[in-house]
Protein backbone atom coordinates (compact mmCIF):
# COMPACT_ATOMS: atom_id res chain seq x y z
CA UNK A 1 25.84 -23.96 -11.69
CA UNK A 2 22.57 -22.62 -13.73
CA UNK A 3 19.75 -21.99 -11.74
CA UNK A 4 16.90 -24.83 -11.44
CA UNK A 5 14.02 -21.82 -12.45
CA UNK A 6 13.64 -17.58 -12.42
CA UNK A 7 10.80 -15.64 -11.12
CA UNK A 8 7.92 -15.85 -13.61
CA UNK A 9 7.75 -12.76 -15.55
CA UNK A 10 5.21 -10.31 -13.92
CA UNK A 11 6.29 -10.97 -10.46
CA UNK A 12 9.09 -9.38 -8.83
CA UNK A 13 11.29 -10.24 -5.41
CA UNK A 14 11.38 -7.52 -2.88
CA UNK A 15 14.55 -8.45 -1.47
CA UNK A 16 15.98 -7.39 2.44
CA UNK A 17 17.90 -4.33 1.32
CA UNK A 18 15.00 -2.63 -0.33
CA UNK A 19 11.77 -4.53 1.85
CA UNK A 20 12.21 -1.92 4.62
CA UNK A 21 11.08 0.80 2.26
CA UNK A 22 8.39 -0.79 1.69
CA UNK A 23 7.26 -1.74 5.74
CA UNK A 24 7.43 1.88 6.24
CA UNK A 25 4.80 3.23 3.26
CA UNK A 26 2.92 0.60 4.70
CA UNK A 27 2.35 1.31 8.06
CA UNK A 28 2.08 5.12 7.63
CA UNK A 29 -0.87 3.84 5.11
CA UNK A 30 -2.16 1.90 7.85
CA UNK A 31 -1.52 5.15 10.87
CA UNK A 32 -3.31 7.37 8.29
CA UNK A 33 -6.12 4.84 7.85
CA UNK A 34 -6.51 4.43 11.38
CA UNK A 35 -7.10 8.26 12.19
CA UNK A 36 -10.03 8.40 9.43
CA UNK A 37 -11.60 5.48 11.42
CA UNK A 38 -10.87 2.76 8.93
CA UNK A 39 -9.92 -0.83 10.31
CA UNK A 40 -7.88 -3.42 8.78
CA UNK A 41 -9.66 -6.36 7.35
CA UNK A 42 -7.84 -9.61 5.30
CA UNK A 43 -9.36 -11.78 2.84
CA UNK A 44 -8.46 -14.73 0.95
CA UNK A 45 -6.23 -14.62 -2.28
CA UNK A 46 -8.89 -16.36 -3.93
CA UNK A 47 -12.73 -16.45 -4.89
CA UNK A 48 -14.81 -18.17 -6.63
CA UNK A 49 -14.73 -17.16 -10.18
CA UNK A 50 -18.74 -16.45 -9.94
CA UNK A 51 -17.86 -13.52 -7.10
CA UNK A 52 -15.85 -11.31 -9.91
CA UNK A 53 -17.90 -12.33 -12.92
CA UNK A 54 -20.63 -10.57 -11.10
CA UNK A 55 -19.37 -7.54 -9.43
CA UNK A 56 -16.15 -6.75 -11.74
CA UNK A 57 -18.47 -7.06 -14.82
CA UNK A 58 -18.18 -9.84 -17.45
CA UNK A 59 -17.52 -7.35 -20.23
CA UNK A 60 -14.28 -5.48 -18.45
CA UNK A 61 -10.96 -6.31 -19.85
CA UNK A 62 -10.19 -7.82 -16.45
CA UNK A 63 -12.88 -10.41 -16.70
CA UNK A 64 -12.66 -11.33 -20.21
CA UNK A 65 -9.06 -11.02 -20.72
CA UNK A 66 -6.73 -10.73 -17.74
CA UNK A 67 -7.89 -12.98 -14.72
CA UNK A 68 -6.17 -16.28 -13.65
CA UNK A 69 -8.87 -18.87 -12.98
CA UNK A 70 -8.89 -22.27 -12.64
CA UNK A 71 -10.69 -25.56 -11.62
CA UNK A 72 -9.80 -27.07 -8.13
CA UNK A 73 -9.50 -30.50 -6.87
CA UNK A 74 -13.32 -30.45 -6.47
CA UNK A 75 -14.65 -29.35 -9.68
CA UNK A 76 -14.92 -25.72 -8.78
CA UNK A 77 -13.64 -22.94 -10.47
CA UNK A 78 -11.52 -20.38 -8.51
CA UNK A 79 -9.79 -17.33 -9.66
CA UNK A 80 -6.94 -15.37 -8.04
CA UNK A 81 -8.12 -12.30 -7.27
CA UNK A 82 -7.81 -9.38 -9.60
CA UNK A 83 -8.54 -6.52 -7.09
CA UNK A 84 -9.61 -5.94 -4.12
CA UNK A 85 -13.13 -4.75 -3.59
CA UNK A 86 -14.83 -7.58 -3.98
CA UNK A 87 -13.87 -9.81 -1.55
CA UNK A 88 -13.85 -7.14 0.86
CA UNK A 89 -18.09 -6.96 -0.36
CA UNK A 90 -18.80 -10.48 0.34
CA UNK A 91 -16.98 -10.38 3.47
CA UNK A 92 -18.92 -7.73 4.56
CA UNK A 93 -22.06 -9.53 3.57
CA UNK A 94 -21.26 -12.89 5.08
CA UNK A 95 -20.17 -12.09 8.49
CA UNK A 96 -23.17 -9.30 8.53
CA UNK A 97 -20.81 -5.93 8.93
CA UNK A 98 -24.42 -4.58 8.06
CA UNK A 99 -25.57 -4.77 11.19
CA UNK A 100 -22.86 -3.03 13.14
CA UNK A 101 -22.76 0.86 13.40
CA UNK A 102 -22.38 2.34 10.09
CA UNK A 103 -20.35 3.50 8.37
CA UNK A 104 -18.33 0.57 8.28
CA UNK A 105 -14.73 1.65 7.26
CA UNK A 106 -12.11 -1.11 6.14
CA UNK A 107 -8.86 -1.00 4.81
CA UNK A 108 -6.76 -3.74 3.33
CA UNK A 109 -3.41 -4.40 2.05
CA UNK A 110 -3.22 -7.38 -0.60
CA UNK A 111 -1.21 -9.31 -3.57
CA UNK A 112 -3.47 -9.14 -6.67
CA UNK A 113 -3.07 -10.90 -10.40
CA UNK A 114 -3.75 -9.61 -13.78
CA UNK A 115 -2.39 -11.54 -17.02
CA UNK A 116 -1.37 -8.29 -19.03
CA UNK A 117 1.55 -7.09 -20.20
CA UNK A 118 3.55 -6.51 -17.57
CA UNK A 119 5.27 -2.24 -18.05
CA UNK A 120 6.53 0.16 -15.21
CA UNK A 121 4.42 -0.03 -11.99
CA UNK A 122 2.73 -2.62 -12.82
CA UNK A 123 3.08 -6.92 -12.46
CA UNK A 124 0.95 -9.44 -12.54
CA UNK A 125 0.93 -10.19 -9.15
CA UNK A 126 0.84 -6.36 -7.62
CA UNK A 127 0.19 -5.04 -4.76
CA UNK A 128 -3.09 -2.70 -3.45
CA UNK A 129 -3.38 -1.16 -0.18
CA UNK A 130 -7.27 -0.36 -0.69
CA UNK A 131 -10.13 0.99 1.57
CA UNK A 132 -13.73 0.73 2.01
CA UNK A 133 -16.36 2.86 3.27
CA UNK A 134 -20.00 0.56 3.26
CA UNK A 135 -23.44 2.73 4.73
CA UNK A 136 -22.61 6.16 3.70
CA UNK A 137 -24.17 7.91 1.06
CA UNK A 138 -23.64 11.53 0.80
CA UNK A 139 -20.92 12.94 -0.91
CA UNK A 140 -19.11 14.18 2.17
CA UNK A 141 -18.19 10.07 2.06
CA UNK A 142 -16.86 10.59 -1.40
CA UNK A 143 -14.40 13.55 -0.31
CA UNK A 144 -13.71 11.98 2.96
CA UNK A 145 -12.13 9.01 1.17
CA UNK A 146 -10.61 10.79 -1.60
CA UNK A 147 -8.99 13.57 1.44
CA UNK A 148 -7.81 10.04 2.89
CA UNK A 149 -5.64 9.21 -0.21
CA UNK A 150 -4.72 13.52 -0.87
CA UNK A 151 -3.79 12.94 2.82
CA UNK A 152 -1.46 9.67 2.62
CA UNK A 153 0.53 11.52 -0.56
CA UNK A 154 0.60 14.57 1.37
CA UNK A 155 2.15 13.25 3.84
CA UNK A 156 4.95 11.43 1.95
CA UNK A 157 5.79 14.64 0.55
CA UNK A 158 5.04 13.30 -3.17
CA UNK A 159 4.07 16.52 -6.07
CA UNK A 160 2.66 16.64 -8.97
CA UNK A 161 -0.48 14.20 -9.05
CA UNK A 162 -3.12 15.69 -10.40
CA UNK A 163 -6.92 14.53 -8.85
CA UNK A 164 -9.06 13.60 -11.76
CA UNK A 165 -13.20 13.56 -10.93
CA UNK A 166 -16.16 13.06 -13.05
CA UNK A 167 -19.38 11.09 -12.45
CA UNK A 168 -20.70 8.16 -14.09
CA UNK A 169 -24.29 8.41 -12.97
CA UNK A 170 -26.48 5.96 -11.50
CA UNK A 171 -28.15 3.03 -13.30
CA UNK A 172 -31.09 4.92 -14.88
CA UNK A 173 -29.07 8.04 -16.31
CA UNK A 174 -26.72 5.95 -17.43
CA UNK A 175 -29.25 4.03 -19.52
CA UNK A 176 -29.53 6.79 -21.63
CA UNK A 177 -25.96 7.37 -22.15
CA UNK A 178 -25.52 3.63 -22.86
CA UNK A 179 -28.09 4.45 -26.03
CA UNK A 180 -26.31 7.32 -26.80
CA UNK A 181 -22.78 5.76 -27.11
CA UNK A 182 -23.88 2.45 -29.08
CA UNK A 183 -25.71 4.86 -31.36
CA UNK A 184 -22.47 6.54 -31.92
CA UNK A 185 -20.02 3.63 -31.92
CA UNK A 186 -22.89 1.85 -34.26
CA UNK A 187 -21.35 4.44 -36.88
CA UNK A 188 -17.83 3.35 -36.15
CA UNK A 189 -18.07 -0.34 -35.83
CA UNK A 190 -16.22 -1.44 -38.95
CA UNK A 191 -13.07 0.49 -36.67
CA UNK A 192 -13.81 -1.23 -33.48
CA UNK A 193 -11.34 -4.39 -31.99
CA UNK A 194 -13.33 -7.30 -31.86
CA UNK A 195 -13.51 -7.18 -28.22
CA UNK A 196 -15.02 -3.81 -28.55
CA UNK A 197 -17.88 -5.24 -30.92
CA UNK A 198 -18.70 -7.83 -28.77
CA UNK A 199 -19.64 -5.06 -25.64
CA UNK A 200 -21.64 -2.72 -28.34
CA UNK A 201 -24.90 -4.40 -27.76
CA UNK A 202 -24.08 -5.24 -24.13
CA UNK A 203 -22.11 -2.68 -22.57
CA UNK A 204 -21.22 0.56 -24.75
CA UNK A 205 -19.83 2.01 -22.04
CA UNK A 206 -16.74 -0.29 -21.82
CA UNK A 207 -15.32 0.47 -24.97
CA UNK A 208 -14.19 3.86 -23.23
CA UNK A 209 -11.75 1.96 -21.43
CA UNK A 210 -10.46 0.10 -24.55
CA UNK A 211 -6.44 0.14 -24.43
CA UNK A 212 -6.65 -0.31 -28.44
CA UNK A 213 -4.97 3.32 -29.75
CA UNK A 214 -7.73 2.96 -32.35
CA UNK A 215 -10.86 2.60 -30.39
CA UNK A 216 -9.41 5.31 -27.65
CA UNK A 217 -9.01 7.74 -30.31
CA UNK A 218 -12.60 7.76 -31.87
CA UNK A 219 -13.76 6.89 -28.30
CA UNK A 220 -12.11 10.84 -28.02
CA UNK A 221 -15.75 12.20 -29.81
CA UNK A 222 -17.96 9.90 -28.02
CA UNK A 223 -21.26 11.75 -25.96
CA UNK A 224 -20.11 12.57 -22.75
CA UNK A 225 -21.72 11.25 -19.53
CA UNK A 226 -22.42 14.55 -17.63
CA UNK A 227 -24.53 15.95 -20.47
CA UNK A 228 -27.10 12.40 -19.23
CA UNK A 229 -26.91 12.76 -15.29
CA UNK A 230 -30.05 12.89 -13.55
CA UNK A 231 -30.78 15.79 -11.30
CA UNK A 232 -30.07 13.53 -8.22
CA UNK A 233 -26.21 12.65 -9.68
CA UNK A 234 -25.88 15.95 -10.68
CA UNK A 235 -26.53 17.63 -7.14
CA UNK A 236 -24.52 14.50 -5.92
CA UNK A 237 -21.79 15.95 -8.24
CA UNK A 238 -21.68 19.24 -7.31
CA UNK A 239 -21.84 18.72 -3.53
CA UNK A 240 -18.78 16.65 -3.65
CA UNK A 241 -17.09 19.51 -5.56
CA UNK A 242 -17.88 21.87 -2.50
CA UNK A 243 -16.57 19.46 0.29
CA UNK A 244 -13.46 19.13 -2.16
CA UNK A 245 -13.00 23.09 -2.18
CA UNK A 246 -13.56 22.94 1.86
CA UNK A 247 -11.28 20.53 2.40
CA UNK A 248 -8.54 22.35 0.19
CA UNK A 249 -7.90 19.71 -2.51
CA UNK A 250 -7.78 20.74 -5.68
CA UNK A 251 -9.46 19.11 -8.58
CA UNK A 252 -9.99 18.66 -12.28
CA UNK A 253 -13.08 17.68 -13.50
CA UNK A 254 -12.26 14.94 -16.63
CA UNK A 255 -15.30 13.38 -17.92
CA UNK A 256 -13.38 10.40 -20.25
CA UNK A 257 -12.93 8.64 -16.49
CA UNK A 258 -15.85 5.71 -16.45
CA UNK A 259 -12.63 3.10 -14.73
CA UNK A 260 -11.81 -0.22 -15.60
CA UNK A 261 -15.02 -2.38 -13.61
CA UNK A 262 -18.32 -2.86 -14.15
CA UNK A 263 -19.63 -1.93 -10.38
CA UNK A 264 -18.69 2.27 -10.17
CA UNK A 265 -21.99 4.24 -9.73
CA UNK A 266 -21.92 8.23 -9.42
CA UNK A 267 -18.46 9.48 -8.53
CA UNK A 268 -15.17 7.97 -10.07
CA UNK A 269 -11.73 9.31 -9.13
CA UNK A 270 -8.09 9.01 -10.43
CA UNK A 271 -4.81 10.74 -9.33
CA UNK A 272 -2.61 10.38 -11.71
CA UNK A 273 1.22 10.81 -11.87
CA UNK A 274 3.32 11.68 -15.13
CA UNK A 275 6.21 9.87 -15.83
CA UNK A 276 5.94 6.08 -14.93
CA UNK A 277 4.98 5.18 -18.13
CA UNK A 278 1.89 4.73 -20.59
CA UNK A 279 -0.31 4.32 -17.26
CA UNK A 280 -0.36 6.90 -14.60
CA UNK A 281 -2.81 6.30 -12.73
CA UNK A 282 -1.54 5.80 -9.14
CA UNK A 283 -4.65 5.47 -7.03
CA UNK A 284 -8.09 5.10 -8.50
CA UNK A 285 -11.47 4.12 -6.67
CA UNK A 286 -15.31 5.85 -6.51
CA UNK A 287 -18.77 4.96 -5.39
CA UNK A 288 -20.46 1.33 -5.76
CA UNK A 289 -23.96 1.97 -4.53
CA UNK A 290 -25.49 -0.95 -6.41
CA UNK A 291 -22.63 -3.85 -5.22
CA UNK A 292 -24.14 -5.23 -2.36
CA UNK A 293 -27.24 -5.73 -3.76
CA UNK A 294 -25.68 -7.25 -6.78
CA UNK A 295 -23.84 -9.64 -4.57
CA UNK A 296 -27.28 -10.94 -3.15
CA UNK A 297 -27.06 -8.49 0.16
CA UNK A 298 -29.82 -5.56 1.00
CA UNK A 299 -28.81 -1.80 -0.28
CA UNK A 300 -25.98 -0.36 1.29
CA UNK A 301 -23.93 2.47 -0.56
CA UNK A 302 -20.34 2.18 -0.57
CA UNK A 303 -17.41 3.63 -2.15
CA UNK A 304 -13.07 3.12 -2.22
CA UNK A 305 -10.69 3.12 -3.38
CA UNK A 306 -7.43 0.69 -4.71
CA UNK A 307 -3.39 2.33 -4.54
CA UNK A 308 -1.15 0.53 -6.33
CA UNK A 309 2.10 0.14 -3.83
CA UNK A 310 4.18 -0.51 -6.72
CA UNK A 311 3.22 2.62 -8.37
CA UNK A 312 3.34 4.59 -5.39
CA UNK A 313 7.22 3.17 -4.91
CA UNK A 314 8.26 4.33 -7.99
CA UNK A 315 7.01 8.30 -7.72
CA UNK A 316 8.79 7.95 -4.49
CA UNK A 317 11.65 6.65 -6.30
CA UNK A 318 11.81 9.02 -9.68
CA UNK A 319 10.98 11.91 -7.07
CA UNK A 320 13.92 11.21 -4.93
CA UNK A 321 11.93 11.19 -1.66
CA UNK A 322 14.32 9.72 1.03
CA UNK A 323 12.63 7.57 3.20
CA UNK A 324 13.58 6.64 6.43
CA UNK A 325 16.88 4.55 6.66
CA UNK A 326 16.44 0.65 8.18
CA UNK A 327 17.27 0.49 11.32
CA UNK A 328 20.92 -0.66 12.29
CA UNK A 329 22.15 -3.46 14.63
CA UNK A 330 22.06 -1.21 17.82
CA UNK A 331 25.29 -3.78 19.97
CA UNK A 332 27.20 -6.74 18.19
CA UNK A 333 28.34 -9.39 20.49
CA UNK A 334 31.51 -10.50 18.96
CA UNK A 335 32.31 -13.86 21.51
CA UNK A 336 36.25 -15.53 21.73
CA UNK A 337 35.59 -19.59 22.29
CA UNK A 338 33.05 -21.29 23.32
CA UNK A 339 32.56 -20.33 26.65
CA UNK A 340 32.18 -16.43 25.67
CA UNK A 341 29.80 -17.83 23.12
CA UNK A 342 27.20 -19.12 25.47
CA UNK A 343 27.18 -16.39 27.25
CA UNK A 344 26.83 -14.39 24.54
CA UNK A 345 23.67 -15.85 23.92
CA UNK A 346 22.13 -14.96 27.24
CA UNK A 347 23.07 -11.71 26.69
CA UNK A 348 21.93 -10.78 23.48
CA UNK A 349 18.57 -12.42 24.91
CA UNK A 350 18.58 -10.08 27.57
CA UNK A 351 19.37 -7.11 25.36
CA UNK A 352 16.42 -7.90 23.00
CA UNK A 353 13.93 -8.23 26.04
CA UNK A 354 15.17 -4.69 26.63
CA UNK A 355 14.11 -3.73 23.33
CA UNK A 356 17.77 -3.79 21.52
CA UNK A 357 18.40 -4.95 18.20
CA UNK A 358 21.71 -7.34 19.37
CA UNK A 359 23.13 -9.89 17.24
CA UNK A 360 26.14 -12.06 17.76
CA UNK A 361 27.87 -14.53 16.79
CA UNK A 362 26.63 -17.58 15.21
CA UNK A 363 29.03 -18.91 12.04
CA UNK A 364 32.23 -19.42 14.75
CA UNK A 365 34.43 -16.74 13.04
CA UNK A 366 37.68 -15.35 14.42
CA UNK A 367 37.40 -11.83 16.00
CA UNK A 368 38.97 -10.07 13.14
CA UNK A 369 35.75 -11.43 10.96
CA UNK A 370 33.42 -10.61 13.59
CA UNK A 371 34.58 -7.16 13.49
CA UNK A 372 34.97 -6.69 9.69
CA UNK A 373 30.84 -8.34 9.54
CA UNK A 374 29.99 -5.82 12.28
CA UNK A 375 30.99 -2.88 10.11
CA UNK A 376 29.82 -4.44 7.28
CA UNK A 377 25.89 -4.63 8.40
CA UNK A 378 26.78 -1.07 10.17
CA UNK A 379 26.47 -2.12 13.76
CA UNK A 380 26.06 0.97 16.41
CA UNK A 381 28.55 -0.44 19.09
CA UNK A 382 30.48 -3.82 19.72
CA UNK A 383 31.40 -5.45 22.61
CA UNK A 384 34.28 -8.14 22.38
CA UNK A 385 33.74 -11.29 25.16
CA UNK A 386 36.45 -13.76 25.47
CA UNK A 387 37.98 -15.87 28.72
CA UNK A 388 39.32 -12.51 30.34
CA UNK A 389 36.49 -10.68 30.35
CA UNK A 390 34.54 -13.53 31.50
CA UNK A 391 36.88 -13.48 34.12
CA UNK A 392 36.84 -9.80 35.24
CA UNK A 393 33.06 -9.31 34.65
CA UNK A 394 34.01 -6.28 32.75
CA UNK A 395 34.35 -5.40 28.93
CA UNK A 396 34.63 -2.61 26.44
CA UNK A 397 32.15 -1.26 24.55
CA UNK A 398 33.21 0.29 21.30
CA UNK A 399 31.24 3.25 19.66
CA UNK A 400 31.97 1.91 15.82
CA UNK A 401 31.33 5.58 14.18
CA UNK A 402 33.66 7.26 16.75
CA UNK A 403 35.91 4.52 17.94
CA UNK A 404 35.31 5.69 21.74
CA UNK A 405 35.58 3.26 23.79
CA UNK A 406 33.58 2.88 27.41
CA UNK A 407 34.70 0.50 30.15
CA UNK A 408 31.23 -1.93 30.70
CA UNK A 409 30.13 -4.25 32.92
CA UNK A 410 28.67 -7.73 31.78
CA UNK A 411 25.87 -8.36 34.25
CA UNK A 412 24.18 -4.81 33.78
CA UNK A 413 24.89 -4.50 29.83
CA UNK A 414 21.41 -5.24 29.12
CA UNK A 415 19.98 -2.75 31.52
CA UNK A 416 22.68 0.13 30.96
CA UNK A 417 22.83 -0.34 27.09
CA UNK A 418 19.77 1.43 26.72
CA UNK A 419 21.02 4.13 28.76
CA UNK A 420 24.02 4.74 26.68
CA UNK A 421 22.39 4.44 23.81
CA UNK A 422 20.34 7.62 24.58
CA UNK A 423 22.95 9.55 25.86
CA UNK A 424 24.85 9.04 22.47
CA UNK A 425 21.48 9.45 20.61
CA UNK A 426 20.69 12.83 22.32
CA UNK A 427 24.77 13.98 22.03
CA UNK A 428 23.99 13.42 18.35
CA UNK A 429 20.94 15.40 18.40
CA UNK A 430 23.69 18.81 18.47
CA UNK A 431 21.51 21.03 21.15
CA UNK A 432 24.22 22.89 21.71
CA UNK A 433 24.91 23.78 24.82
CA UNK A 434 25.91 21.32 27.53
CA UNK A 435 24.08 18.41 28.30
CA UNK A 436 24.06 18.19 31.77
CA UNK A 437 21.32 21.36 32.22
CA UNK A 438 19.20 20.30 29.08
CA UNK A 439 15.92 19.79 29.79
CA UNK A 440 14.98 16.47 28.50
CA UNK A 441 11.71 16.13 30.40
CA UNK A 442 9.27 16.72 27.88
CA UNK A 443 11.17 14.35 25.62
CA UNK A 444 9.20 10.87 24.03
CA UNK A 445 11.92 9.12 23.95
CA UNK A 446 10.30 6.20 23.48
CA UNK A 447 9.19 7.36 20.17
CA UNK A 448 12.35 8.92 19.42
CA UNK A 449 14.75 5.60 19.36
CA UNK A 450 12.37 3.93 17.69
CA UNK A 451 10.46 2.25 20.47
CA UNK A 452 12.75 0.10 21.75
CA UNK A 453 12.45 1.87 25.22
């Protein structure tokens, strides 16, 4: 039988096998987040179309090319969201985040949507785990955040990205380098794509981003934008290169980085993988002093940064960094008839209050298949319940990786699982020596089984 419709192309299924890899990047982005003071915050998947136009930049690729808006029932238009910064601007200027202590530090996890061609790492709907600093404006904000990210790869053991920095000035150097580039793109117009034509008058400073081989290679000799910064970017610059050194992270200074929106003021940052295709940047962000404002709040510096998940996946991947394995059925019930079955049921209830991961039962199969589906979804131990054992109050518990088997009883399973479990756990642990005088009193070990204790 054909299949009524396929994923659109773009988008991707994360299915159950791989999903777990996934949960854990994700909350050890979130534990990292947390210990640099940043809090979670969720907006909506979409915006009014008016909210991007403004702070993305109507002359970015993303505005004029790539984002998926629409009209609603009521006339309006609406766009998915193509990143995440925005929204996480107007939240903090409609529910007054301005007024709280500052800085205000936010992170975020979201789905975003681009039409463009979809190539390794990245989909039209993707994924962003992004954060936000709003009310700071010294550059020790622009290396905390950019330690915060050196911190999160660190951590997952990932090599080879390379942190790229430069600095696009604010909006009155910059004037002058917008002059200087259409001057010299004036010269090269009969070269430039169309689109690039159309942004020499407004926005010069957009053809660096062009994707176009042509325009990227005579954007190659265009003026460079720390030859225009004023003295107060420039110091801005430099100061962020010492907090860099302090903090250990290594740098290159590349001054072709201006990134692909409109709202970037001063420092702009890329680390940037090889070998996940044509693209490789993997996490990208810098300051937006002048977004707030733009969006119709007061003045409040602000910087971030956006991490593609999908990207990051795949340097895990091509880097063969093992990430933790998902965590196995701890106890299968396997019940005989229907009286074993309902109690079955209680039990596993009982065993999950305790903090077990117990399954049993629930597609009336013969033992045989209960055991062969046990092994199957590698279950730690199973316990076999028909009318005799029901009868005796007593069962056995089999170890599946050993075969051992231990004598149980049925009303204090739930309650003496847990302590078996450990026993095994810490057996496995190979101390050496025997475990009756081992000292396991400075042991977490709620934390070590996974905090099921």
């Amino acid at each position: 039988m054909a299949l009524l419709t396929s994923a659109i192309k773009g988008t991707e299924d994360i299915l159950p096998s791989e999903s777990y890899k996934n949960r854990f990047v994700e909350a050890t982005l979130a534990d990292i987040a947390g210990n640099f003071g940043f809090r979670e915050i969720r907006t909506p998947v979409f915006e009014h179309t008016e909210l991007f136009n403004r702070s993305v930049g109507d002359t970015t690729d993303v505005v004029q090319k790539e984002m998926y808006t629409f009209e609603d029932k009521g006339g309006r238009s609406i766009t998915l969201r193509p990143e995440g910064t925005a929204g996480a601007v107007r939240a903090f200027l409609e529910h007054g985040l301005f007024n709280d202590a500052l800085p205000q530090k936010v992170y975020y996890f979201t789905s975003c949507y681009r039409y463009e061609k979809p190539q390794a790492g990245r989909l039209r709907e993707f994924h962003q785990f992004g954060v936000e600093c709003f009310g700071a404006d010294s550059a020790a904000a622009d290396a905390e955040v950019i330690s915060l990210a050196s911190e999160i790869f660190g951590f997952l053991g990932i090599e080879g990205l390379e942190l790229q920095i430069n600095s696009i000035g604010c909006p009155t150097c910059r004037a002058k380098f917008q002059e200087a580039l259409k001057e010299y793109f004036e010269s090269k117009k009969d070269q430039l794509c169309e689109t690039c034509l159309s942004r020499l008058d407004r926005n010069p400073m957009r053809i660096l981003d062009c994707k176009s081989p042509v325009c990227s290679e005579i954007a190659k000799d265009a003026p460079v934008v720390l030859d225009y910064l004023c003295d107060d970017c420039s110091a801005h610059f430099e100061s962020l290169k010492k907090y860099l050194e302090a903090m250990s992270i290594p740098y290159k200074v590349n001054p072709t980085i201006v990134r692909g929106l409109d709202y970037y003021t001063k420092t702009v940052f890329e680390f940037v993988a090889t070998g996940i295709g044509a693209q490789g940047t993997v996490c990208g962000g810098g300051r937006y002093d002048g977004l707030c404002e733009e969006l119709g709040g007061n003045h409040v510096p602000a910087l971030g940064f956006g991490l593609g998940l999908e990207r990051l996946m795949l340097v895990l991947e091509q880097q063969g960094i093992e990430l933790p394995e998902e965590q196995k059925c701890n106890l299968y019930v396997a019940p005989a008839g229907e009286a074993a079955a309902l109690y079955a049921a209680g039990l596993v209830t009982n065993l999950r209050q305790e903090g077990v991961f117990a399954l049993f039962d629930v597609s009336n199969r013969g033992i045989k298949a209960q055991m062969k589906y046990a092994n199957k979804i590698g279950a730690e131990y199973v316990v076999v319940i028909g009318d005799d054992e029901l009868s005796t109050g007593v069962a056995r518990l089999k170890n599946m990786d050993s075969g051992e088997e231990t004598e149980v009883k049925l009303d204090t399973l739930a309650e003496d699982f847990v302590e078996i479990s450990i026993r095994q756990s810490v057996a496995n642990l190979d101390l050496g020596e025997d475990l009756e005088n081992v000292d396991v009193s400075g042991i977490d070990f709620n934390s070590l089984f996974g905090g099921k204790l």
